[in-house]
C-alpha atoms as a PDB file:
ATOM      1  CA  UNK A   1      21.199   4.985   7.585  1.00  0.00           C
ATOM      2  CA  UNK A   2      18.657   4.657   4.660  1.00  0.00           C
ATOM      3  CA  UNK A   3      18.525   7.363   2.343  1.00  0.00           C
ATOM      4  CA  UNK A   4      14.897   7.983   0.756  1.00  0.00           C
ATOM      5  CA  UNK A   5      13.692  10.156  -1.669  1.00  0.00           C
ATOM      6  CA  UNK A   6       9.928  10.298  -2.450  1.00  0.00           C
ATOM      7  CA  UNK A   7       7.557  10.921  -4.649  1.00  0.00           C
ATOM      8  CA  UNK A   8       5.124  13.036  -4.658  1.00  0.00           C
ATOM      9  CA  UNK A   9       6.395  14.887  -1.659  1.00  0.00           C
ATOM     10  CA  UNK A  10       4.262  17.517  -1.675  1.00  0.00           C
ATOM     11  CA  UNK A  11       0.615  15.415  -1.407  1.00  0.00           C
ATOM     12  CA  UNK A  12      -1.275  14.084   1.800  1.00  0.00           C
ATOM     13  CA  UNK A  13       0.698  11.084   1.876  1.00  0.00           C
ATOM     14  CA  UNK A  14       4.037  12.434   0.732  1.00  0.00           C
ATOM     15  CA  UNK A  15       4.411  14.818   3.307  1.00  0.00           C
ATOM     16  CA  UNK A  16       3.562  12.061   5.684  1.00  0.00           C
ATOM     17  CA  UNK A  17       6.259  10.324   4.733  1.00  0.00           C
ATOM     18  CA  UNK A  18       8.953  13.493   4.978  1.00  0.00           C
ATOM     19  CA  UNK A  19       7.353  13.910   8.310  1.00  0.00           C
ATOM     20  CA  UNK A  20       8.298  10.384   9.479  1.00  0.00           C
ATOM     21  CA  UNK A  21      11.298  10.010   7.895  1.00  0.00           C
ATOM     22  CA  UNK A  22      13.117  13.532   9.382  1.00  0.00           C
ATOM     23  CA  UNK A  23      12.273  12.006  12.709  1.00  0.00           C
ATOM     24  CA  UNK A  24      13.619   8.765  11.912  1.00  0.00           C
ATOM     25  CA  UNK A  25      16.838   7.889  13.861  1.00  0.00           C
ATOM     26  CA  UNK A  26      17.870   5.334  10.762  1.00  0.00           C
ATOM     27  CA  UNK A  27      16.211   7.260   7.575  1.00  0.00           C
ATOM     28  CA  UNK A  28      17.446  10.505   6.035  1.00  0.00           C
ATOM     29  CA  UNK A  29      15.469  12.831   3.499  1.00  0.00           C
ATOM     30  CA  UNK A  30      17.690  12.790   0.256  1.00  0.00           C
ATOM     31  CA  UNK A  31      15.042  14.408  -1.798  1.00  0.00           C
ATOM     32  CA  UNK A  32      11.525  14.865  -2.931  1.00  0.00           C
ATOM     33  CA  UNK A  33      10.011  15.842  -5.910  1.00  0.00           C
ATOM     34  CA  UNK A  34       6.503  15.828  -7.820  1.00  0.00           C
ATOM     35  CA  UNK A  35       5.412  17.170 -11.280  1.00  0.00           C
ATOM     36  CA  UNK A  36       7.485  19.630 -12.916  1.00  0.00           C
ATOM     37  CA  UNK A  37       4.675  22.646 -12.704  1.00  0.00           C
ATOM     38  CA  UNK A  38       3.928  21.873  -9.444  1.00  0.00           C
ATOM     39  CA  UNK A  39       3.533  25.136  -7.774  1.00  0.00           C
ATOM     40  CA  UNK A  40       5.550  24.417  -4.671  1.00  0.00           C
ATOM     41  CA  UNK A  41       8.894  23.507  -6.088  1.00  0.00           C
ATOM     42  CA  UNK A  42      12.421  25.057  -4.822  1.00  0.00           C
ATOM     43  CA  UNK A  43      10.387  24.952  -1.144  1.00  0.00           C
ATOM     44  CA  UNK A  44      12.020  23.074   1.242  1.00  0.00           C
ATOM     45  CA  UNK A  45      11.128  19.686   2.485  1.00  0.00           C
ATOM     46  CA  UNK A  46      10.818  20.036   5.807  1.00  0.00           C
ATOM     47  CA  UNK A  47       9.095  23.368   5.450  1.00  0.00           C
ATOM     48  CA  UNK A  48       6.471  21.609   3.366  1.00  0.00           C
ATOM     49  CA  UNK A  49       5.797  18.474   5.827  1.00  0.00           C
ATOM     50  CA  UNK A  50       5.427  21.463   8.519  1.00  0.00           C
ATOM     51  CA  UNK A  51       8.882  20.601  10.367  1.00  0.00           C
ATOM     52  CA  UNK A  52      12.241  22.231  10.725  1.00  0.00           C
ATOM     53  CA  UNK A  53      14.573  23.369   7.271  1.00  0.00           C
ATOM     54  CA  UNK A  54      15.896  19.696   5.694  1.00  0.00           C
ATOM     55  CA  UNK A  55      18.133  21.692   3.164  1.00  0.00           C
ATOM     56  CA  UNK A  56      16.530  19.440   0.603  1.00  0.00           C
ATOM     57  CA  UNK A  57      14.411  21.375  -1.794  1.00  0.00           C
ATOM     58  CA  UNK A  58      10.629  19.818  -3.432  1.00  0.00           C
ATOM     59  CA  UNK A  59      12.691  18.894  -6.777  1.00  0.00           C
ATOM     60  CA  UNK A  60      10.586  18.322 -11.137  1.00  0.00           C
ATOM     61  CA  UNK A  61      11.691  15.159 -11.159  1.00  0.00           C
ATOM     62  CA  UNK A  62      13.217  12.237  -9.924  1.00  0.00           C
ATOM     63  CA  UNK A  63      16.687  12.460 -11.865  1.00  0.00           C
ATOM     64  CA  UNK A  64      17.067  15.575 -10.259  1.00  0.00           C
ATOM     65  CA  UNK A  65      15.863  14.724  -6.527  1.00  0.00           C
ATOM     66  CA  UNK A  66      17.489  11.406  -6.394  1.00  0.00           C
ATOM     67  CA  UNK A  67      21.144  11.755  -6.878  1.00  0.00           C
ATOM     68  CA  UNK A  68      21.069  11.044  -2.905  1.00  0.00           C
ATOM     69  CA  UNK A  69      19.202   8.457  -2.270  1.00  0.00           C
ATOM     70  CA  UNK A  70      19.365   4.755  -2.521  1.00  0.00           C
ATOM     71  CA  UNK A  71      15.094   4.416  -2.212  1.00  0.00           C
ATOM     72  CA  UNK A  72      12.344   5.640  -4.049  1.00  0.00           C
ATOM     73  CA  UNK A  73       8.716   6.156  -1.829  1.00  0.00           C
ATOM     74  CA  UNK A  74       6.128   5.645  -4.590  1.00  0.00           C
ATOM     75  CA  UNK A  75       2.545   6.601  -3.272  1.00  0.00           C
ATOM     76  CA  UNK A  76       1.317   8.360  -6.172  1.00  0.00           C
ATOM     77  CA  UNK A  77      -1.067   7.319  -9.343  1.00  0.00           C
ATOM     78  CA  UNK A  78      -0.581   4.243 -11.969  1.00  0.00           C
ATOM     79  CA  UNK A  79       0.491   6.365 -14.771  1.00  0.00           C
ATOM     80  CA  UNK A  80       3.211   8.225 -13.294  1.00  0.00           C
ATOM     81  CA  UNK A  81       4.180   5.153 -10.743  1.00  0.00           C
ATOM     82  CA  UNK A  82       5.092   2.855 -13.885  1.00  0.00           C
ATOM     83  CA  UNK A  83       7.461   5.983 -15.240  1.00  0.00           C
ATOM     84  CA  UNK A  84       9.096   6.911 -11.560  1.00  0.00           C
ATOM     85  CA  UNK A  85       9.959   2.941 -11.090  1.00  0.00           C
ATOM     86  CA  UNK A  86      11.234   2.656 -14.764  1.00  0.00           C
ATOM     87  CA  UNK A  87      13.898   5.842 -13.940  1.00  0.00           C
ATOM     88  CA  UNK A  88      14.224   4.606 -10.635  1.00  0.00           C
ATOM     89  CA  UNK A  89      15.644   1.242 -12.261  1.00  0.00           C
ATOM     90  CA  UNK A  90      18.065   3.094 -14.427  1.00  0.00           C
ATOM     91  CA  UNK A  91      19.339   4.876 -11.518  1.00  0.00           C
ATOM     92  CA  UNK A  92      20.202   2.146  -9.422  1.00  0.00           C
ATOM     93  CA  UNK A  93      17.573   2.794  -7.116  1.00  0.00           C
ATOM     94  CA  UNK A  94      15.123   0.333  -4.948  1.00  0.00           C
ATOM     95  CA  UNK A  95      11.767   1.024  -4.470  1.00  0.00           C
ATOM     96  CA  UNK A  96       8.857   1.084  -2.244  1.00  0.00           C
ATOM     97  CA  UNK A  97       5.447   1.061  -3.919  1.00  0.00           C
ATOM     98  CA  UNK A  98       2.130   1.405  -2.313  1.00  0.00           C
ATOM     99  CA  UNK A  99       0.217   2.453  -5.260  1.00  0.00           C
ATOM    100  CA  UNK A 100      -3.088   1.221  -5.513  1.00  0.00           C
ATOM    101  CA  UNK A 101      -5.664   0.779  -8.486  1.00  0.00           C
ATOM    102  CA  UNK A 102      -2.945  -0.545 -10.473  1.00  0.00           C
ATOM    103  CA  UNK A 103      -4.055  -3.300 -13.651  1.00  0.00           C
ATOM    104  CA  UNK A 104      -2.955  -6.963 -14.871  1.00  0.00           C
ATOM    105  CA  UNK A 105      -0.379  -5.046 -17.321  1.00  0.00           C
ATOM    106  CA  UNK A 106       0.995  -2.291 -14.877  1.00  0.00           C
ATOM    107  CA  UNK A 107       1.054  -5.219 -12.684  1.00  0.00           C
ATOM    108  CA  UNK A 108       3.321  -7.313 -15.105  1.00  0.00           C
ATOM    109  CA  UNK A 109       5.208  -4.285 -15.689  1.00  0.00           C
ATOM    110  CA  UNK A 110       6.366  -3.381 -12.348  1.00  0.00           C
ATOM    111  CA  UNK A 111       6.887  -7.539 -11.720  1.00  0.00           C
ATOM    112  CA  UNK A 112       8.958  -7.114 -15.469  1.00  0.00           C
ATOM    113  CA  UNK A 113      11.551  -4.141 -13.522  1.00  0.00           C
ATOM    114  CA  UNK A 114      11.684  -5.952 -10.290  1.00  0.00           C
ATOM    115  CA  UNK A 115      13.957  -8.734 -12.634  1.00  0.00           C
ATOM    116  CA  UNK A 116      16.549  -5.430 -12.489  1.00  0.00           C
ATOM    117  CA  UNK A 117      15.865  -4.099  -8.964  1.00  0.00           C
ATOM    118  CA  UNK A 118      14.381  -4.619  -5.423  1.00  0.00           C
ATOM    119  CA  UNK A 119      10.992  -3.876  -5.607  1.00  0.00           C
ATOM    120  CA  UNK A 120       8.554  -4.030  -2.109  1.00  0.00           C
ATOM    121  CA  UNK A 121       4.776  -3.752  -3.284  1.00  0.00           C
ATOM    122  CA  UNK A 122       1.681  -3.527  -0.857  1.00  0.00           C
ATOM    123  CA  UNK A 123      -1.329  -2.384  -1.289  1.00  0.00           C
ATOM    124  CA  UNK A 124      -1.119  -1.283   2.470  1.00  0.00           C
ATOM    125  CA  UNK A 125       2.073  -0.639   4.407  1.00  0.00           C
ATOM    126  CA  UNK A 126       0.478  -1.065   7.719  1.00  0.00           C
ATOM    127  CA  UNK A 127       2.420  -3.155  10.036  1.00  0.00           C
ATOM    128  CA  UNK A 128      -1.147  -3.834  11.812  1.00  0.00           C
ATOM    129  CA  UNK A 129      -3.117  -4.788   8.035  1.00  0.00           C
ATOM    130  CA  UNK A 130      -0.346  -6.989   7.073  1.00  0.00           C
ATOM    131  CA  UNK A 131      -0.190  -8.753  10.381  1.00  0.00           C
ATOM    132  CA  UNK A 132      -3.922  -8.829   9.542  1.00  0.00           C
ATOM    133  CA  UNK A 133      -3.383 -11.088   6.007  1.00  0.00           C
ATOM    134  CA  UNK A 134      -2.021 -13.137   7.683  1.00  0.00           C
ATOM    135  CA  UNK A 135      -4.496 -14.029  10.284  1.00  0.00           C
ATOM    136  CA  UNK A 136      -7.522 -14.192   8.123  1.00  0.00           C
ATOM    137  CA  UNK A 137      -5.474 -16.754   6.438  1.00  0.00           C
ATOM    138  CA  UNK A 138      -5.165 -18.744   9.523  1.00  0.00           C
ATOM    139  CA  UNK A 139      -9.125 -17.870  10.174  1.00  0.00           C
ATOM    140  CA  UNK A 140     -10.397 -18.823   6.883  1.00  0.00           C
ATOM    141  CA  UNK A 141      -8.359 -21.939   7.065  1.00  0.00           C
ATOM    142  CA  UNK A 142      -9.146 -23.554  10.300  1.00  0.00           C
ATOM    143  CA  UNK A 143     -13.076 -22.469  10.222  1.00  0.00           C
ATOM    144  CA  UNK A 144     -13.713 -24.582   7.115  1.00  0.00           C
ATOM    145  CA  UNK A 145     -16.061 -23.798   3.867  1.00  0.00           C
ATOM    146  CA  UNK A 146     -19.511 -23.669   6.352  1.00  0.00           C
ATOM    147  CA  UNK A 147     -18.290 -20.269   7.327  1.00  0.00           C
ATOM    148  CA  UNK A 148     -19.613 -17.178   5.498  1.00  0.00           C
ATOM    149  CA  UNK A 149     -16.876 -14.328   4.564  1.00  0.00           C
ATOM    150  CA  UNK A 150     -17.414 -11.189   3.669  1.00  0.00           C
ATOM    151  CA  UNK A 151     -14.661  -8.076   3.780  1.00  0.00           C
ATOM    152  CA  UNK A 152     -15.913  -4.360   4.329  1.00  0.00           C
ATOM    153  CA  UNK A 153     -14.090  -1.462   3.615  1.00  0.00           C
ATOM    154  CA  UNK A 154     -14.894   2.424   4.481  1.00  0.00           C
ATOM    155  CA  UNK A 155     -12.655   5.353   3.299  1.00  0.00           C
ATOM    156  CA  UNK A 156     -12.587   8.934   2.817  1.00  0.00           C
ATOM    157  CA  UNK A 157     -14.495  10.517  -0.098  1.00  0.00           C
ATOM    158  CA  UNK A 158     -11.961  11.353  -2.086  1.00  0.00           C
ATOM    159  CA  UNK A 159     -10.640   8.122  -2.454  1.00  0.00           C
ATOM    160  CA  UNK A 160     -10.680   6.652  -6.501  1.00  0.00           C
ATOM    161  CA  UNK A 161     -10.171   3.038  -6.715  1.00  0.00           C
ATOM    162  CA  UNK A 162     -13.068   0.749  -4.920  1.00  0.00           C
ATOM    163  CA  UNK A 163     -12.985  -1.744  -3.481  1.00  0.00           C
ATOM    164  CA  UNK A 164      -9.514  -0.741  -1.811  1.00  0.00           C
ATOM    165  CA  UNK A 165      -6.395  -2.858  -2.603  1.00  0.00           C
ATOM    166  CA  UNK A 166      -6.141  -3.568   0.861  1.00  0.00           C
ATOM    167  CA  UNK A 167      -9.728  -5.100   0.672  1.00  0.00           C
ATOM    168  CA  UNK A 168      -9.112  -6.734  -2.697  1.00  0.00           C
ATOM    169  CA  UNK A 169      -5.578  -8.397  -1.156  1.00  0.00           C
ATOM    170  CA  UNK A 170      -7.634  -9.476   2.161  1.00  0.00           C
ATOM    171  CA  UNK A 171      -9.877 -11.396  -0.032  1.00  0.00           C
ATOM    172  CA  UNK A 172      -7.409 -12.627  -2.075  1.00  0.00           C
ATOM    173  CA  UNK A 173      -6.043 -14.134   1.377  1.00  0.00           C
ATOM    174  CA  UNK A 174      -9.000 -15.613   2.125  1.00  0.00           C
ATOM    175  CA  UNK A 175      -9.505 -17.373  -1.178  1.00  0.00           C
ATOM    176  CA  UNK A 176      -6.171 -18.968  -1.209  1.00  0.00           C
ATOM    177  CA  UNK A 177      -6.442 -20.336   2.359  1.00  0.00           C
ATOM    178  CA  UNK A 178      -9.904 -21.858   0.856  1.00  0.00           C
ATOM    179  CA  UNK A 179      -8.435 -22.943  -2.253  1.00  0.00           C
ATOM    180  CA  UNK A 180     -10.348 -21.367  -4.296  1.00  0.00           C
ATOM    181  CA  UNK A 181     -10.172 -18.573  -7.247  1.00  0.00           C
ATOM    182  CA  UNK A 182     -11.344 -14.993  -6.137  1.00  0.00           C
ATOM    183  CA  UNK A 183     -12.648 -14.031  -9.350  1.00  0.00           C
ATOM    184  CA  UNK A 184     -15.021 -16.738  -9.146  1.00  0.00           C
ATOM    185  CA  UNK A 185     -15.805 -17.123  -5.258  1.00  0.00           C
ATOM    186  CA  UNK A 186     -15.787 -12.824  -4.983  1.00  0.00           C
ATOM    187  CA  UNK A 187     -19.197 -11.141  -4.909  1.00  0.00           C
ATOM    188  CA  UNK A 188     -18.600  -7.401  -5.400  1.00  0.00           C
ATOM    189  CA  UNK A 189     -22.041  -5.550  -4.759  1.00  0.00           C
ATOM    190  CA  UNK A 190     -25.996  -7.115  -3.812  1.00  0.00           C
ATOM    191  CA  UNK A 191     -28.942  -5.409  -5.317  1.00  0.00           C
ATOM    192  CA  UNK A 192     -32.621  -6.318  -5.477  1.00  0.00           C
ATOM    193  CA  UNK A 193     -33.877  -9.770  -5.517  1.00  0.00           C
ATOM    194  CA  UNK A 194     -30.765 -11.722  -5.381  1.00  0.00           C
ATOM    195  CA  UNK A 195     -31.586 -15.091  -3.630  1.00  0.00           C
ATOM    196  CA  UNK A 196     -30.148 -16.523  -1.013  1.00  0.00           C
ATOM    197  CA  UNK A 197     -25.945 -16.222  -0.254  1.00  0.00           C
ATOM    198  CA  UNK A 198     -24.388 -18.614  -2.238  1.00  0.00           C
ATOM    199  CA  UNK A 199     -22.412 -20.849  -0.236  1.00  0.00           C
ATOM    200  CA  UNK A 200     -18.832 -20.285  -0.871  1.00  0.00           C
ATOM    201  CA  UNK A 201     -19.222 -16.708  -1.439  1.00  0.00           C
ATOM    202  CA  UNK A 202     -16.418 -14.099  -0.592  1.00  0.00           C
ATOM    203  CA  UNK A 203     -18.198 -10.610  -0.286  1.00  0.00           C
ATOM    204  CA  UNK A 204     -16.163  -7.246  -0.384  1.00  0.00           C
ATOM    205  CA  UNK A 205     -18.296  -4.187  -0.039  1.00  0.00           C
ATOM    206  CA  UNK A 206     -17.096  -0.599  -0.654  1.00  0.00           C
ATOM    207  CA  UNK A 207     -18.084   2.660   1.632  1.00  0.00           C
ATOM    208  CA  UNK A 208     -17.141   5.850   1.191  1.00  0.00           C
ATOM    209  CA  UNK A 209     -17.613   9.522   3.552  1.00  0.00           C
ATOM    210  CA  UNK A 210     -15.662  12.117   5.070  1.00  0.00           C
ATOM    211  CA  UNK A 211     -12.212  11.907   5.567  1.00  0.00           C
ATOM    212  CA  UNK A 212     -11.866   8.350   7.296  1.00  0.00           C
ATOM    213  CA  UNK A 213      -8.674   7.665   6.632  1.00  0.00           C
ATOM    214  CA  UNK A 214      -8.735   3.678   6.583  1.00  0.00           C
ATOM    215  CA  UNK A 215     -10.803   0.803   7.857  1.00  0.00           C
ATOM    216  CA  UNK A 216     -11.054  -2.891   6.981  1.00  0.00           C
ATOM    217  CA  UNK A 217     -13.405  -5.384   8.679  1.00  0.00           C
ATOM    218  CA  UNK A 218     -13.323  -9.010   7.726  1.00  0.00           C
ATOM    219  CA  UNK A 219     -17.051 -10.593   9.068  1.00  0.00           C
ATOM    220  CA  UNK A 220     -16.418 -14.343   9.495  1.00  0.00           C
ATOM    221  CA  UNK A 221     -20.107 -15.481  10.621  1.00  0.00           C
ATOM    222  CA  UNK A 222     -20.650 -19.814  11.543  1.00  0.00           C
ATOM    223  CA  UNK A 223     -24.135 -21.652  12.942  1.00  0.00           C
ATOM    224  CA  UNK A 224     -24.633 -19.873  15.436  1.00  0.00           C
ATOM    225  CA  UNK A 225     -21.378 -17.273  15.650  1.00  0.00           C
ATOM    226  CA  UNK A 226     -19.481 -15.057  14.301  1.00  0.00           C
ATOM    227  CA  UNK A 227     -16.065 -13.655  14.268  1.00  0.00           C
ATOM    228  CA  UNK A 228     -14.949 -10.397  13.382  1.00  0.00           C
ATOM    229  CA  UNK A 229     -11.335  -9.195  12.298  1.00  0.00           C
ATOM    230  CA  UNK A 230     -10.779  -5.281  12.801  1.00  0.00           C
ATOM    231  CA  UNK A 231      -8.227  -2.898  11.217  1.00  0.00           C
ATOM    232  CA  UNK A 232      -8.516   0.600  12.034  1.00  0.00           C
ATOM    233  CA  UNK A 233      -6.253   3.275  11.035  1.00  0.00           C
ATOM    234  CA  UNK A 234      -6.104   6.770  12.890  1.00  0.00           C
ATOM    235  CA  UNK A 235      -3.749   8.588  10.559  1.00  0.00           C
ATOM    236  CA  UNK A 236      -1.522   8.020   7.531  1.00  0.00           C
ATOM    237  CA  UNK A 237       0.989   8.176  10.103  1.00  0.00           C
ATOM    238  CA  UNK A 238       1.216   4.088  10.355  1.00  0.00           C
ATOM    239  CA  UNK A 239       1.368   3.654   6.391  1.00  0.00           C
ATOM    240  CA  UNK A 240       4.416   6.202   6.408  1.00  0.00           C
ATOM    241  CA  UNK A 241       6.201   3.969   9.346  1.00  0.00           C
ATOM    242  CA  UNK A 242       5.367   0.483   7.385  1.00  0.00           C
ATOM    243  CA  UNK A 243       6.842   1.911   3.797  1.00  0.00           C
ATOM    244  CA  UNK A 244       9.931   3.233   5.846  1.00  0.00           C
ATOM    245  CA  UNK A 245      10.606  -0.272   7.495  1.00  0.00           C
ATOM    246  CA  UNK A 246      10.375  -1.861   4.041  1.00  0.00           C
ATOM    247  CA  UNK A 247      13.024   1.281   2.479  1.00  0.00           C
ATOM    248  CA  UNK A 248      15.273   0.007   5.560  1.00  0.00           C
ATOM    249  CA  UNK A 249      14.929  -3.960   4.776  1.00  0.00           C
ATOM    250  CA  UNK A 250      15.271  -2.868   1.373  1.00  0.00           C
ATOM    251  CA  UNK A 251      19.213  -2.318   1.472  1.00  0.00           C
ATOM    252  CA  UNK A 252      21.009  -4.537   0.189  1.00  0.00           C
ATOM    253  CA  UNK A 253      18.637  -6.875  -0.752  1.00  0.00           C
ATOM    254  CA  UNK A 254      18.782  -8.364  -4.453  1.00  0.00           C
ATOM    255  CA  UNK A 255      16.362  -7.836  -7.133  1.00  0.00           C
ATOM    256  CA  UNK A 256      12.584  -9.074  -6.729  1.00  0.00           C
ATOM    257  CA  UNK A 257       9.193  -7.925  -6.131  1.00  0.00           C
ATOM    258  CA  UNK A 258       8.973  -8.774  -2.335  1.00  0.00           C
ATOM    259  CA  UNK A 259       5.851  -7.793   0.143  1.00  0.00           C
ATOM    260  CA  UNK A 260       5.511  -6.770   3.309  1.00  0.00           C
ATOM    261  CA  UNK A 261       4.888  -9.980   4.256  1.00  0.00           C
ATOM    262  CA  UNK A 262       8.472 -10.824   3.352  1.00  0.00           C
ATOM    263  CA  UNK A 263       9.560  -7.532   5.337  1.00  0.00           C
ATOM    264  CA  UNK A 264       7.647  -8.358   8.211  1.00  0.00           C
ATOM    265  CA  UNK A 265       9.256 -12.243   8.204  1.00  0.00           C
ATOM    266  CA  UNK A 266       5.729 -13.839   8.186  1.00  0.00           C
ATOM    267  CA  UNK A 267       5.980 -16.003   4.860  1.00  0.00           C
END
């Protein structure tokens, strides 16, 4: 049994996560917490995710939330993200982090605590989107360089960071298996007269209405065909599953900054 605690528990995606986790056969709730003026704290955690009493109470910080827990669910902002994995660290704890909009220096910071603790990163938890790196990879690969790519993402309105990790990480996939540098090869938005596609080109394109929660398309179009790679997701339901099957793999494992790739045994 995996004891989690998570971050901000009282958000969209936090109680998602409580949600999953108290029906869990192999995870337990040991706490939850978010800023300390939040207006919700003392309320329980299962009465917030809309479930039965958990007798854990929405805790100010992570100190005092995670005294019973051995994993900290991180799906909050940069800022506070960097802080929660830094106390995390000094309490002993692993993580789970899917974060996204994170820079090059939060990124060498969070790769700087993994050398203390286990650390799984992904830009998307999705069992389904990471099975999905991994076949573009194959894709990219075995179609050859005459083969135009170009990744499309839609979300919800509200959503801050564009393109979406998950896009920017798809790409990223399809560059390597290429051999080539994204930040070169990448093409992030067309406008006016541009000329013709430059051969070689990775496209990633941005869309944003509503309340979609997730959807990824990678176009891969050849003389005279074209294949198309889906991902849709329903609910946050399926990012809550993925993060608890890394906070599982998670025990006992040494430190490192692993993937979901690595939890999912496809590397």
């Amino acid at each position: 049994m995996v004891k989690v605690v998570v971050a901000g528990a009282a958000g969209r995606m936090g109680r998602e996560i409580l949600r999953a986790a108290a029906e869990h056969p192999e995870v337990e709730v040991g706490g939850g917490f978010e800023r300390p003026d939040h207006p919700q704290l003392g309320t329980d955690l299962g009465s917030l995710a809309g479930g039965p009493e958990l007798g854990r109470a929405l805790a100010g910080s992570l100190a005092e939330a995670g005294s019973k827990a051995q994993v900290l669910i991180e799906f909050t902002y940069p800022e506070p993200t960097l802080a929660h994995l830094k106390e995390a660290a000094g309490l002993g704890l692993a993580a789970v982090v899917g974060t996204t909009g994170l820079g090059p220096e939060a990124l060498e910071e969070v790769a700087d605590l993994a050398g203390r603790m286990a650390v799984v990163m992904a830009p998307n938890m999705s069992v389904g989107v990471n099975v999905l790196y991994k076949l573009a990879s194959l894709a990219a690969a075995a179609l050859g360089q005459d083969w135009d790519l170009e990744v499309v993402e839609t979300h919800h309105r509200l959503k801050k960071d564009a393109p979406s990790g998950t896009a920017i990480k798809l790409a990223e996939a399809l560059a390597r298996a290429r051999g080539v540098d994204l930040d070169k090869a990448g093409v992030f938005s067309r406008h006016g007269f541009i000329g013709e596609r430059g051969r070689g080109e990775i496209g990633l394109q941005a869309l944003r209405g509503g309340d979609i929660v997730g959807e990824h398309t990678i176009l891969m179009a050849g003389p005279g065909e074209r294949l198309e790679l889906i991902h849709r997701a329903h609910s946050r339901a399926n990012f809550a599953q993925g993060a608890l099957r890394a906070a599982g793999w998670l025990v006992g494992r040494g430190p490192g900054l692993y993937d979901m790739q690595d939890v999912l045994g496809l590397k």
